[in-house]
PDB file of N, CA and C in Angstrom:
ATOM      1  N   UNK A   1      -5.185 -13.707   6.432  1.00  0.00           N
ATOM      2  CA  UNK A   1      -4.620 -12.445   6.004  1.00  0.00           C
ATOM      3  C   UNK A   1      -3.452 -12.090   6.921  1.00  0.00           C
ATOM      4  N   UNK A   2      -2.105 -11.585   6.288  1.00  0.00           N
ATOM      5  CA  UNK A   2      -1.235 -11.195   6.835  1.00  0.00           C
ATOM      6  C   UNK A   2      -1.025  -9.748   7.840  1.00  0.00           C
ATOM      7  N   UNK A   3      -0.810  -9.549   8.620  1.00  0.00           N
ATOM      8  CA  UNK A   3      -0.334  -8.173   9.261  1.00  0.00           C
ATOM      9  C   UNK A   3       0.317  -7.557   8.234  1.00  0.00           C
ATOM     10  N   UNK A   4      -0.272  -6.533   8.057  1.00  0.00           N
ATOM     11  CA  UNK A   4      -0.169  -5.264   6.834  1.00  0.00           C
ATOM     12  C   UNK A   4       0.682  -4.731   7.478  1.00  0.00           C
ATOM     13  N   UNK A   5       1.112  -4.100   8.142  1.00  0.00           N
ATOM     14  CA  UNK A   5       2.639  -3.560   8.732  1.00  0.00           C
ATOM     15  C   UNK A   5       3.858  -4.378   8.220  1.00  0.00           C
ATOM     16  N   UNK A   6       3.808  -5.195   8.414  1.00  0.00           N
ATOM     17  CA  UNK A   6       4.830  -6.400   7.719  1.00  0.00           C
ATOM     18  C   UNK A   6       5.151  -6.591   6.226  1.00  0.00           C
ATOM     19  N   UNK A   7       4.374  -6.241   5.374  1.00  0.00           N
ATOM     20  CA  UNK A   7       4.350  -6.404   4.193  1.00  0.00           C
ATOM     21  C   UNK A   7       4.860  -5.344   3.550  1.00  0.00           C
ATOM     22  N   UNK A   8       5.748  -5.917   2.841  1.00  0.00           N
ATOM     23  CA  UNK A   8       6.698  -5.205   1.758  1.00  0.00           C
ATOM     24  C   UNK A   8       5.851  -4.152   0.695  1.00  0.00           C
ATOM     25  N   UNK A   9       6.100  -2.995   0.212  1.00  0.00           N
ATOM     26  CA  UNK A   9       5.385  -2.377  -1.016  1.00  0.00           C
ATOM     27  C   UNK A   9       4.616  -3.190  -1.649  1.00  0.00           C
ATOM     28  N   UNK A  10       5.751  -4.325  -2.507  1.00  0.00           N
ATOM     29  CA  UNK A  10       5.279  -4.900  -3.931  1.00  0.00           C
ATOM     30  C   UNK A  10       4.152  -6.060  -2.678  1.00  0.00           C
ATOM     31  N   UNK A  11       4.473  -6.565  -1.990  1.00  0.00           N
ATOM     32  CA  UNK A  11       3.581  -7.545  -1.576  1.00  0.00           C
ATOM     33  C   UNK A  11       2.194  -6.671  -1.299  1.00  0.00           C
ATOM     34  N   UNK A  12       2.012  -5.418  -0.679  1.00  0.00           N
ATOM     35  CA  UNK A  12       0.650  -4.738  -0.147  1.00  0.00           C
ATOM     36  C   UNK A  12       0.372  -4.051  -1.576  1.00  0.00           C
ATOM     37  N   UNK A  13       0.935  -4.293  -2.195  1.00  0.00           N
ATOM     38  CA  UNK A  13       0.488  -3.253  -3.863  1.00  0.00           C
ATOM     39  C   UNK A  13      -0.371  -4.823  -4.655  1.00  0.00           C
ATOM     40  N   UNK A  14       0.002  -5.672  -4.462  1.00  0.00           N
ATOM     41  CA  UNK A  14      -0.481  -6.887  -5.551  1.00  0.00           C
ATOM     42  C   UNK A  14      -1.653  -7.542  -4.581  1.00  0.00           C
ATOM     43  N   UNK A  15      -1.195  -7.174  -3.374  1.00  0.00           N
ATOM     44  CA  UNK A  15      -2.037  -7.520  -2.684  1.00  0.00           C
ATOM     45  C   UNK A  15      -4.039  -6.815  -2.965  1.00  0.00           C
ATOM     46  N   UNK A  16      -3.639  -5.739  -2.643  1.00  0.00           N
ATOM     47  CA  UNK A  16      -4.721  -4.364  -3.044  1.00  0.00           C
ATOM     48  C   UNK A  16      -5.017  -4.849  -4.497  1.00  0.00           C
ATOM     49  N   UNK A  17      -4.288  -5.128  -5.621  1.00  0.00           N
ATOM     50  CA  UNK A  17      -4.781  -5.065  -6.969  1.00  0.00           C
ATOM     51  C   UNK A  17      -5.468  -6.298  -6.918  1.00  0.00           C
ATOM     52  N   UNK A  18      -5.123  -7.669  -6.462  1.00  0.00           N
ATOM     53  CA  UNK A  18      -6.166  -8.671  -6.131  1.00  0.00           C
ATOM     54  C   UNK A  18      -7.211  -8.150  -5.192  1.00  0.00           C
ATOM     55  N   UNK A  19      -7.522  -7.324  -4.524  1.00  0.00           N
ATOM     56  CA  UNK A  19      -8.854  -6.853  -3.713  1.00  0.00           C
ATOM     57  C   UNK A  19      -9.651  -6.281  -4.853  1.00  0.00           C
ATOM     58  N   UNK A  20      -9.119  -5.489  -5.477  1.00  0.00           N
ATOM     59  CA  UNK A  20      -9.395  -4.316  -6.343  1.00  0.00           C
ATOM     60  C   UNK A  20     -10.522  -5.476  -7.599  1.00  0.00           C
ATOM     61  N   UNK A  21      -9.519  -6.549  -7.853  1.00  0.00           N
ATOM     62  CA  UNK A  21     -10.255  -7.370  -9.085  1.00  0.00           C
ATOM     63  C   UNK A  21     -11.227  -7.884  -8.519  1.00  0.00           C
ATOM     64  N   UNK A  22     -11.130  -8.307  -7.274  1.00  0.00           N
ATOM     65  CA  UNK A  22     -12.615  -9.373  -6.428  1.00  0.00           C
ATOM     66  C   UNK A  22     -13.469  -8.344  -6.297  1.00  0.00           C
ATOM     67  N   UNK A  23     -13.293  -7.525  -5.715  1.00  0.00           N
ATOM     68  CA  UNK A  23     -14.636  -6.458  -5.714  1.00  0.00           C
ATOM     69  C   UNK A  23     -15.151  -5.666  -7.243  1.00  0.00           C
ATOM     70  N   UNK A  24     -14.102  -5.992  -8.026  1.00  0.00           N
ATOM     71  CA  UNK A  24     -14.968  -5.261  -9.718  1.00  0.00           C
ATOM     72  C   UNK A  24     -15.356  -6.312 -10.053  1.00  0.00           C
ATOM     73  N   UNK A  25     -15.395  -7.502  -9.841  1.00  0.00           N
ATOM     74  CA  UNK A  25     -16.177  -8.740 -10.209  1.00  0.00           C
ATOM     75  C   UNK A  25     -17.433  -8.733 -10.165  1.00  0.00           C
ATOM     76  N   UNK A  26     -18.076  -8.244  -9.015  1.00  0.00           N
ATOM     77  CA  UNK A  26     -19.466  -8.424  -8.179  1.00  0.00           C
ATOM     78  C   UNK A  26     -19.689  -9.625  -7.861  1.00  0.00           C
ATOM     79  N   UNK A  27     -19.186 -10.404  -7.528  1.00  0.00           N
ATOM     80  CA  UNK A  27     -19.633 -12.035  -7.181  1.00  0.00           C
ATOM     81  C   UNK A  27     -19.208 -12.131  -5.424  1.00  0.00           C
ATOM     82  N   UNK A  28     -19.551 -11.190  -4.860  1.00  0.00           N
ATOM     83  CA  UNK A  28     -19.406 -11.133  -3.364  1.00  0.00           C
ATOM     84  C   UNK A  28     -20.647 -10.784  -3.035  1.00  0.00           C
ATOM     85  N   UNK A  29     -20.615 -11.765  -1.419  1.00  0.00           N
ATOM     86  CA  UNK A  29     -21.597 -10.691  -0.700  1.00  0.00           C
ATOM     87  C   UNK A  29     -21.298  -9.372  -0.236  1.00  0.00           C
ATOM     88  N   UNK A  30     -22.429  -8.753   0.364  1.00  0.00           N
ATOM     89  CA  UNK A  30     -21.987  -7.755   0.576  1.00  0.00           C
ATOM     90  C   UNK A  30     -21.227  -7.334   2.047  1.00  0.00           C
ATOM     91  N   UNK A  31     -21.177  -8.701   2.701  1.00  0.00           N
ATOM     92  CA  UNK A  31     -20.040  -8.367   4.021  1.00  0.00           C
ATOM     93  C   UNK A  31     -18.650  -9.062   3.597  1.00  0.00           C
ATOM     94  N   UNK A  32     -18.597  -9.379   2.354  1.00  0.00           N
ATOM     95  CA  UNK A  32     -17.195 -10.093   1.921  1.00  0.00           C
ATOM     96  C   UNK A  32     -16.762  -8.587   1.577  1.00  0.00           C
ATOM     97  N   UNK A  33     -17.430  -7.854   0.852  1.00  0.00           N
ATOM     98  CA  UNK A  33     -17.111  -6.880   0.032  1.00  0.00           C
ATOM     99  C   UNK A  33     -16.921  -5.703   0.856  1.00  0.00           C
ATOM    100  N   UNK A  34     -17.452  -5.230   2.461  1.00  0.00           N
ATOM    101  CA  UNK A  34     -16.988  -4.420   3.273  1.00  0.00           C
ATOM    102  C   UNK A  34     -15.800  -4.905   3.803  1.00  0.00           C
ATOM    103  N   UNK A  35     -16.017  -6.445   3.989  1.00  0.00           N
ATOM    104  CA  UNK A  35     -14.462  -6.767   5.007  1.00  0.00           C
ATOM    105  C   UNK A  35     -13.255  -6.245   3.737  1.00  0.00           C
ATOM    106  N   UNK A  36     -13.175  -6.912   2.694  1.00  0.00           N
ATOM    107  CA  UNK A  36     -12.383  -6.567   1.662  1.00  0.00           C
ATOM    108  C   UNK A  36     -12.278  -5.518   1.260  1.00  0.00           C
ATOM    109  N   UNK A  37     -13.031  -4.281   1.139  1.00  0.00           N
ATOM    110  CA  UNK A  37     -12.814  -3.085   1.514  1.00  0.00           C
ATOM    111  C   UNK A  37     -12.363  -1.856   2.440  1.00  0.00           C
ATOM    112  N   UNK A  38     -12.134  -2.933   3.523  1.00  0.00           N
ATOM    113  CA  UNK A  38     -11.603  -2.283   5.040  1.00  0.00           C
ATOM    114  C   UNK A  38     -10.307  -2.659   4.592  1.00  0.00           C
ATOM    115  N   UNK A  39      -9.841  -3.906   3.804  1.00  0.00           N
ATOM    116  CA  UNK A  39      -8.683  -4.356   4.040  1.00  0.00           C
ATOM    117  C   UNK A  39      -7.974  -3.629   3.142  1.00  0.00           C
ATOM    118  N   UNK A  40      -8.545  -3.631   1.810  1.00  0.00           N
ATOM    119  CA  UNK A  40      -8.006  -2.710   0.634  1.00  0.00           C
ATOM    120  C   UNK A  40      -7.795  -1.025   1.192  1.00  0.00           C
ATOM    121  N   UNK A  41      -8.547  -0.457   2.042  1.00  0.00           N
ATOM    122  CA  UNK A  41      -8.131   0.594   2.278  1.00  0.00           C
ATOM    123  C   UNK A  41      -6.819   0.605   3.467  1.00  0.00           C
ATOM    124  N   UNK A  42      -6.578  -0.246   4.326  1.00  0.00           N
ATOM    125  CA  UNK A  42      -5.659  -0.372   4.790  1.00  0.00           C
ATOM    126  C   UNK A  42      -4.168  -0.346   4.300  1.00  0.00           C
ATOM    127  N   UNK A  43      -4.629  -1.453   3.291  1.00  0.00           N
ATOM    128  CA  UNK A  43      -3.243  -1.824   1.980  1.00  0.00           C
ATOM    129  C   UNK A  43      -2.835  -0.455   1.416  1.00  0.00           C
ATOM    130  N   UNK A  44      -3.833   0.126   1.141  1.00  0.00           N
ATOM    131  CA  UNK A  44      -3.485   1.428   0.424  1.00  0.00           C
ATOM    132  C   UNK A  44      -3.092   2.776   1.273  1.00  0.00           C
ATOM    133  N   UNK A  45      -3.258   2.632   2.537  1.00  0.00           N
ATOM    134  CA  UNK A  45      -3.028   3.364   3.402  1.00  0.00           C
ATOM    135  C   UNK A  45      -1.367   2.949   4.180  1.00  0.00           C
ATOM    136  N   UNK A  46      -1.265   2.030   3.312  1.00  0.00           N
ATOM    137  CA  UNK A  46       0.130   1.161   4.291  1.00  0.00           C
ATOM    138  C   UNK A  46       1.271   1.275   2.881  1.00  0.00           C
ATOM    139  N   UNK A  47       0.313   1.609   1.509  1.00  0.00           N
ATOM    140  CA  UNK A  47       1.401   1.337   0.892  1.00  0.00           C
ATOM    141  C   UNK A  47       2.194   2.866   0.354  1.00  0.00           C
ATOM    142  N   UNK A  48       0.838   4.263   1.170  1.00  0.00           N
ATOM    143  CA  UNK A  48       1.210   5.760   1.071  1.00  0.00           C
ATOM    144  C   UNK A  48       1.983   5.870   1.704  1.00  0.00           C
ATOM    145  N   UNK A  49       2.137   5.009   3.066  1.00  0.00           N
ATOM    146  CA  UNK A  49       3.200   5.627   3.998  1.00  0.00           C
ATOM    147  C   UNK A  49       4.708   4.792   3.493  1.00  0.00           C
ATOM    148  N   UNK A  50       4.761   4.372   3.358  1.00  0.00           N
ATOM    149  CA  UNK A  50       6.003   3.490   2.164  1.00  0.00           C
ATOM    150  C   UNK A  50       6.147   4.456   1.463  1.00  0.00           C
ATOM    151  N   UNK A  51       5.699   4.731   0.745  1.00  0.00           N
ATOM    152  CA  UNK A  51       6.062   5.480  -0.175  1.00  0.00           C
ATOM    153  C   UNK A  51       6.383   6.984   0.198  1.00  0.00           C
ATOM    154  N   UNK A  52       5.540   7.437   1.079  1.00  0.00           N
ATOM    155  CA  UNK A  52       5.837   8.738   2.085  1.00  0.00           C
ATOM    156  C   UNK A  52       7.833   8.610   2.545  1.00  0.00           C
ATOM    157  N   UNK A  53       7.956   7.355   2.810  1.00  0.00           N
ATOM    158  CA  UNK A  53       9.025   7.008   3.829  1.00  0.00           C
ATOM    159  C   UNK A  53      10.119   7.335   2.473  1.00  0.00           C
ATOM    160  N   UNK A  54      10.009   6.086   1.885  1.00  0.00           N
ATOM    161  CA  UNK A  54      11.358   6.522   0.535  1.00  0.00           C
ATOM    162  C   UNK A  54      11.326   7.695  -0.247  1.00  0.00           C
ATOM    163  N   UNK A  55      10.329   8.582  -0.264  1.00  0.00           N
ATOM    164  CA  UNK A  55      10.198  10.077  -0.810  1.00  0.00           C
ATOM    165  C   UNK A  55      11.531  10.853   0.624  1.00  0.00           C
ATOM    166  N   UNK A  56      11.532  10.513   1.461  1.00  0.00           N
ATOM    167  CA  UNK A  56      11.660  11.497   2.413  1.00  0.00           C
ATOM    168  C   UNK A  56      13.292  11.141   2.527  1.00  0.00           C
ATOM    169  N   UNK A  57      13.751   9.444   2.279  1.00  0.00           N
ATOM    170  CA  UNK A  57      14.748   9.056   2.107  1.00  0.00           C
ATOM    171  C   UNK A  57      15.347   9.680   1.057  1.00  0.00           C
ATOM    172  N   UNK A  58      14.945  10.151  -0.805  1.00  0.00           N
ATOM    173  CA  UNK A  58      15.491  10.312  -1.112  1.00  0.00           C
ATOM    174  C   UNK A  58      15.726  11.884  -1.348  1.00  0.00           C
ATOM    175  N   UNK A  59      14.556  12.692  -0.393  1.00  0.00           N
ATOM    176  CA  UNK A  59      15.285  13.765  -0.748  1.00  0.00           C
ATOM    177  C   UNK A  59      16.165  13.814   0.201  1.00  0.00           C
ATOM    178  N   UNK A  60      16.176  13.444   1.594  1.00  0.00           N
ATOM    179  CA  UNK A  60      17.249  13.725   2.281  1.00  0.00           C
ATOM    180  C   UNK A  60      18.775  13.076   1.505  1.00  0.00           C
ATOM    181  N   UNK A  61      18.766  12.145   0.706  1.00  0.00           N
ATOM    182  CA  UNK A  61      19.973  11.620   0.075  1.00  0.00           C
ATOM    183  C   UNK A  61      20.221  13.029  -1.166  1.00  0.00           C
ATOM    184  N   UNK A  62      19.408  13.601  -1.491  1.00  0.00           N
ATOM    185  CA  UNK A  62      19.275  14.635  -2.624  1.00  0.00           C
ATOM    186  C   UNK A  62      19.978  16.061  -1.934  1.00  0.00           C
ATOM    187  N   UNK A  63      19.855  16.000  -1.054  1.00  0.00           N
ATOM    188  CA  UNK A  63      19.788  17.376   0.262  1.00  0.00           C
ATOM    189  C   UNK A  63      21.361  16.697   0.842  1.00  0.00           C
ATOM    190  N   UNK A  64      21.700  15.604   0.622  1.00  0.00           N
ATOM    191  CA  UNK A  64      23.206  15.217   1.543  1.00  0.00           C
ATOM    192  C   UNK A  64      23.611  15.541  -0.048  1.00  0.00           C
ATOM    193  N   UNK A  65      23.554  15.345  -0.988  1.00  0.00           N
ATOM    194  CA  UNK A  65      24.392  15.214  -2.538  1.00  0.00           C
ATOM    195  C   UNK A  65      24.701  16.658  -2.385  1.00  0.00           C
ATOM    196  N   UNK A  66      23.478  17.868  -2.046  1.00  0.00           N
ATOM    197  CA  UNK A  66      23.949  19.177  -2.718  1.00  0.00           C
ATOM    198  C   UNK A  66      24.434  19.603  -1.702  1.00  0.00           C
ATOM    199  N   UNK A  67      24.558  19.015  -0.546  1.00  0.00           N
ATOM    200  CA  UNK A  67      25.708  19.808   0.675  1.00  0.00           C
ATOM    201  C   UNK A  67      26.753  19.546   0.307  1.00  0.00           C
ATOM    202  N   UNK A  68      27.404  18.773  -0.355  1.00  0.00           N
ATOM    203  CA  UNK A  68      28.453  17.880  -0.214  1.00  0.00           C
ATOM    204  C   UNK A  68      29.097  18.652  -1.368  1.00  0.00           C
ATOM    205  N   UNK A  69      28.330  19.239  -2.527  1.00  0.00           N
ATOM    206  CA  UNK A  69      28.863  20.233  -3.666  1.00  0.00           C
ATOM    207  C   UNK A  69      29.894  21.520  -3.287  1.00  0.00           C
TER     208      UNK A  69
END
């Protein structure tokens, strides 16, 4: 498994949706299915702040457009 800091949106988003399918499967144990659940919440915790980050990028680009009016 890769360092989740490192990983791009689309890579920690497809990443999580392959966690997401192995654990609705049920064909895990149940320490495959905590580790993979620590990891999936990570992914998803890595892919809010991404998304936190370009929200904040574009209002400040939104907030430079209407100064500039």
């Amino acid at each position: 498994m890769s360092d989740i800091s490192a990983l791009s949106f689309e890579a920690a988003y497809d990443e999580l949706e392959g966690i997401i399918a192995r654990l609705e499967s049920g064909d895990l144990s149940l320490d495959e299915s905590v580790t993979l659940f620590e990891r999936g919440r990570q992914l998803s915790s890595h892919c809010q702040a991404l998304l936190d980050q370009a929200e904040l990028r574009v209002s400040q680009l939104s907030g430079d457009a209407r100064a500039d009016e």
